[in-house]
C-alpha atoms as a PDB file:
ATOM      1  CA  UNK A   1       0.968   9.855  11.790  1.00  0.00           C
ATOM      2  CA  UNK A   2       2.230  12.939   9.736  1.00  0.00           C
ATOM      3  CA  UNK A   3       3.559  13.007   6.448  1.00  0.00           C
ATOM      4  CA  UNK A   4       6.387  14.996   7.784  1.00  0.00           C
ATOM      5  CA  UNK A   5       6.924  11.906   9.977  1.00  0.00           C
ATOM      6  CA  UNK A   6       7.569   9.448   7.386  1.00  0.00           C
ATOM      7  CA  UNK A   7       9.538  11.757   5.256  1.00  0.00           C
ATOM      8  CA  UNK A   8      11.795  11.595   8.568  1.00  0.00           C
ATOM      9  CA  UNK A   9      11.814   8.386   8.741  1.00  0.00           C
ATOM     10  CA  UNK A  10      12.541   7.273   5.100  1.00  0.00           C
ATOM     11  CA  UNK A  11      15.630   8.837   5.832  1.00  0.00           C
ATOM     12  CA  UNK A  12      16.607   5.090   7.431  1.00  0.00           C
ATOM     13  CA  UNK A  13      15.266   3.020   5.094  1.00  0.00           C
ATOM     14  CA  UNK A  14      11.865   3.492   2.755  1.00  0.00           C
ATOM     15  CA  UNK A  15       8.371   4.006   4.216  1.00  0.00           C
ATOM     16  CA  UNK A  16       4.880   3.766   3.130  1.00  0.00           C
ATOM     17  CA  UNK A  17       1.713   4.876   4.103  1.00  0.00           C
ATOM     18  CA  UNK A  18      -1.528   2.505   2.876  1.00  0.00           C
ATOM     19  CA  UNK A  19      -4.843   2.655   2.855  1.00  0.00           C
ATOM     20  CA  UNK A  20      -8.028   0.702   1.556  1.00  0.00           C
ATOM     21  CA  UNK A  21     -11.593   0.611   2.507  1.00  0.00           C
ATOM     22  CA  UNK A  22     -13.566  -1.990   1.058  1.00  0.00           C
ATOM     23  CA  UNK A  23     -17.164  -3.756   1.701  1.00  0.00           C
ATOM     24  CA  UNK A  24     -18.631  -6.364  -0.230  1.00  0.00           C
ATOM     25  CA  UNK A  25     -15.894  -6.754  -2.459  1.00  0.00           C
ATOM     26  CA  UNK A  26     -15.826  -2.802  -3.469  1.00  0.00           C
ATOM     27  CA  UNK A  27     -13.704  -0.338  -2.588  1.00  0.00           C
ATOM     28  CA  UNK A  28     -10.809   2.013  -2.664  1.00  0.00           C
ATOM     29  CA  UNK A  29      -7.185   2.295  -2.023  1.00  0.00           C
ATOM     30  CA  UNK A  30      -3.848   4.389  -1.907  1.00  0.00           C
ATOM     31  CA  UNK A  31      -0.369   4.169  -1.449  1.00  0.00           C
ATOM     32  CA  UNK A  32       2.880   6.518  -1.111  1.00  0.00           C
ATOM     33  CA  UNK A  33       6.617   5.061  -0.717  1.00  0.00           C
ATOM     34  CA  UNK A  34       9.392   7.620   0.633  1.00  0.00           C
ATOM     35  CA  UNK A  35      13.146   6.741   0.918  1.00  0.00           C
ATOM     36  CA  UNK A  36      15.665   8.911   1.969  1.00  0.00           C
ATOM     37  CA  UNK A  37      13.146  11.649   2.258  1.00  0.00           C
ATOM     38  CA  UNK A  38      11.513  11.900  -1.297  1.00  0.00           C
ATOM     39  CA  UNK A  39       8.300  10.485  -2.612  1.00  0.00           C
ATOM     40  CA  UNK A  40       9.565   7.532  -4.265  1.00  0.00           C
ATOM     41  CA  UNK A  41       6.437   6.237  -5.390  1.00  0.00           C
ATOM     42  CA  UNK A  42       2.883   7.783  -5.722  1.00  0.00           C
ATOM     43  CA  UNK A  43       0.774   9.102  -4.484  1.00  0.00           C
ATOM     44  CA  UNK A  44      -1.245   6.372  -6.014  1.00  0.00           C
ATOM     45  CA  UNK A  45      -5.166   6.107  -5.742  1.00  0.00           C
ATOM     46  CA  UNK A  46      -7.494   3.381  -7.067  1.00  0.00           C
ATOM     47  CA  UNK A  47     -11.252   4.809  -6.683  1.00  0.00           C
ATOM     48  CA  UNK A  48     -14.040   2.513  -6.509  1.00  0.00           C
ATOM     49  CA  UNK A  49     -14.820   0.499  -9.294  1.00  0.00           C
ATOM     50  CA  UNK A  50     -11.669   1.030 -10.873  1.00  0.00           C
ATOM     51  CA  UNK A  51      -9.908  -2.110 -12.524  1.00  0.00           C
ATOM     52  CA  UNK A  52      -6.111  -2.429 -10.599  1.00  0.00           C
ATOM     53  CA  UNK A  53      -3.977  -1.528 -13.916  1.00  0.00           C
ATOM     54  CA  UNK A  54      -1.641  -3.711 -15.240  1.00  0.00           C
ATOM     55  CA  UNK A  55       1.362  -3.201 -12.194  1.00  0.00           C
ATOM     56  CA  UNK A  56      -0.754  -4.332  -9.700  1.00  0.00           C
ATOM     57  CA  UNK A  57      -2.924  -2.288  -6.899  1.00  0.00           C
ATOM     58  CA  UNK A  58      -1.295   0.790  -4.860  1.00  0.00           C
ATOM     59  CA  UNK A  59      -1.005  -1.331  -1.991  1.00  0.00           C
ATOM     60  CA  UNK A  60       0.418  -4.338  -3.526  1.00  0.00           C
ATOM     61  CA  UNK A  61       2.596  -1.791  -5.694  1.00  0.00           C
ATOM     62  CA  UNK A  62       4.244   0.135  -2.490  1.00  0.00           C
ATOM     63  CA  UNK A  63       5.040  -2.938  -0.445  1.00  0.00           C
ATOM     64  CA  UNK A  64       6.614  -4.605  -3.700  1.00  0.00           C
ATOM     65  CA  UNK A  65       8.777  -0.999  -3.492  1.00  0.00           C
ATOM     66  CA  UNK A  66       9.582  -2.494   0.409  1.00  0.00           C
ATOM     67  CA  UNK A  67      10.763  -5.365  -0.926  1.00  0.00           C
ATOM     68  CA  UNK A  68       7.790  -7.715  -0.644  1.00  0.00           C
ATOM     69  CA  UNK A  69       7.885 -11.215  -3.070  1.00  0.00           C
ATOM     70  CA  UNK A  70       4.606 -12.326  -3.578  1.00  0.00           C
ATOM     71  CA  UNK A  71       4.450 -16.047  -4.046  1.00  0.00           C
ATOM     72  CA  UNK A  72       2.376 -18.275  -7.043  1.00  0.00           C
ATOM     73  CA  UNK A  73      -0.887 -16.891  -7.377  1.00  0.00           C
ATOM     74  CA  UNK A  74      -0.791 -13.931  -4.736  1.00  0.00           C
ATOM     75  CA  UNK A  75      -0.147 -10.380  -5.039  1.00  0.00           C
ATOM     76  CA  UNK A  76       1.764  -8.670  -2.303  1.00  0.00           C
ATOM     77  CA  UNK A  77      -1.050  -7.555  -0.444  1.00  0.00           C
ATOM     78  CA  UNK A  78      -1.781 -10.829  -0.087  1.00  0.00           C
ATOM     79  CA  UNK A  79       1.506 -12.405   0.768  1.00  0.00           C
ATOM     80  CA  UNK A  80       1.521  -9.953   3.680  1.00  0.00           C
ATOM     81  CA  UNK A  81      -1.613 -10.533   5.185  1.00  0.00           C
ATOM     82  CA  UNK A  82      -3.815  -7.518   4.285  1.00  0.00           C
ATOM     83  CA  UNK A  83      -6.428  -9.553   2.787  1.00  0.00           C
ATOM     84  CA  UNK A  84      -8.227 -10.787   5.779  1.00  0.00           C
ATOM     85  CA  UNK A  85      -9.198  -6.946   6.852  1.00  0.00           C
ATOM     86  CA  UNK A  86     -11.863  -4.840   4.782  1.00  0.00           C
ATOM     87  CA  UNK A  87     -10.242  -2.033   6.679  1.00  0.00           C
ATOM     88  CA  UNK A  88      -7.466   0.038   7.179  1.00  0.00           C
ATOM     89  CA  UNK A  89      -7.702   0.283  10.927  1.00  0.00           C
ATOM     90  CA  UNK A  90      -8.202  -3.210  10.857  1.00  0.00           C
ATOM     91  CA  UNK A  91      -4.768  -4.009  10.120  1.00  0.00           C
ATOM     92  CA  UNK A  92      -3.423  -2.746  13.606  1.00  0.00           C
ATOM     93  CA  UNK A  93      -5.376  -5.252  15.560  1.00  0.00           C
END
């Protein structure tokens, strides 16, 4: 899917596109949040080998902007269910 399309879209609530590819524990990851057609967040990137700052990973940091609560000792990415794929494609099955 476009960029276009989800700038179209956030116009009905917010939207994000995320990715990550990871294998054996390293990886990569990005995240952008639009509402109402802006950029509200991002575009974030985490290259490989990076330490996630302080705020959290772009993943965990755009669904938080969705309004995702991450319980005791999860992060958002987590909570959601991202975790058991290495992949991005992954996600969809």
């Amino acid at each position: 899917m476009s960029e276009g399309e989800l700038v179209v879209w956030s116009a009905a609530g917010p939207v994000a596109r995320v990715g990550a590819e990871y294998f054996g524990g390293l990886g990569e990851q990005w995240a952008t949040v639009w509402k109402g057609g802006v950029a509200v967040l991002g575009p974030l990137h985490l290259p490989e080998g990076e330490p996630f700052p302080a705020e959290g990973s772009p993943i965990s940091r755009a669904l938080r902007r969705l309004g995702v609560v991450a319980g005791a000792g999860e992060d958002e990415f987590t909570a959601v269910g991202l975790g058991r794929h290495r992949a991005t494609e992954d996600w969809l099955h």
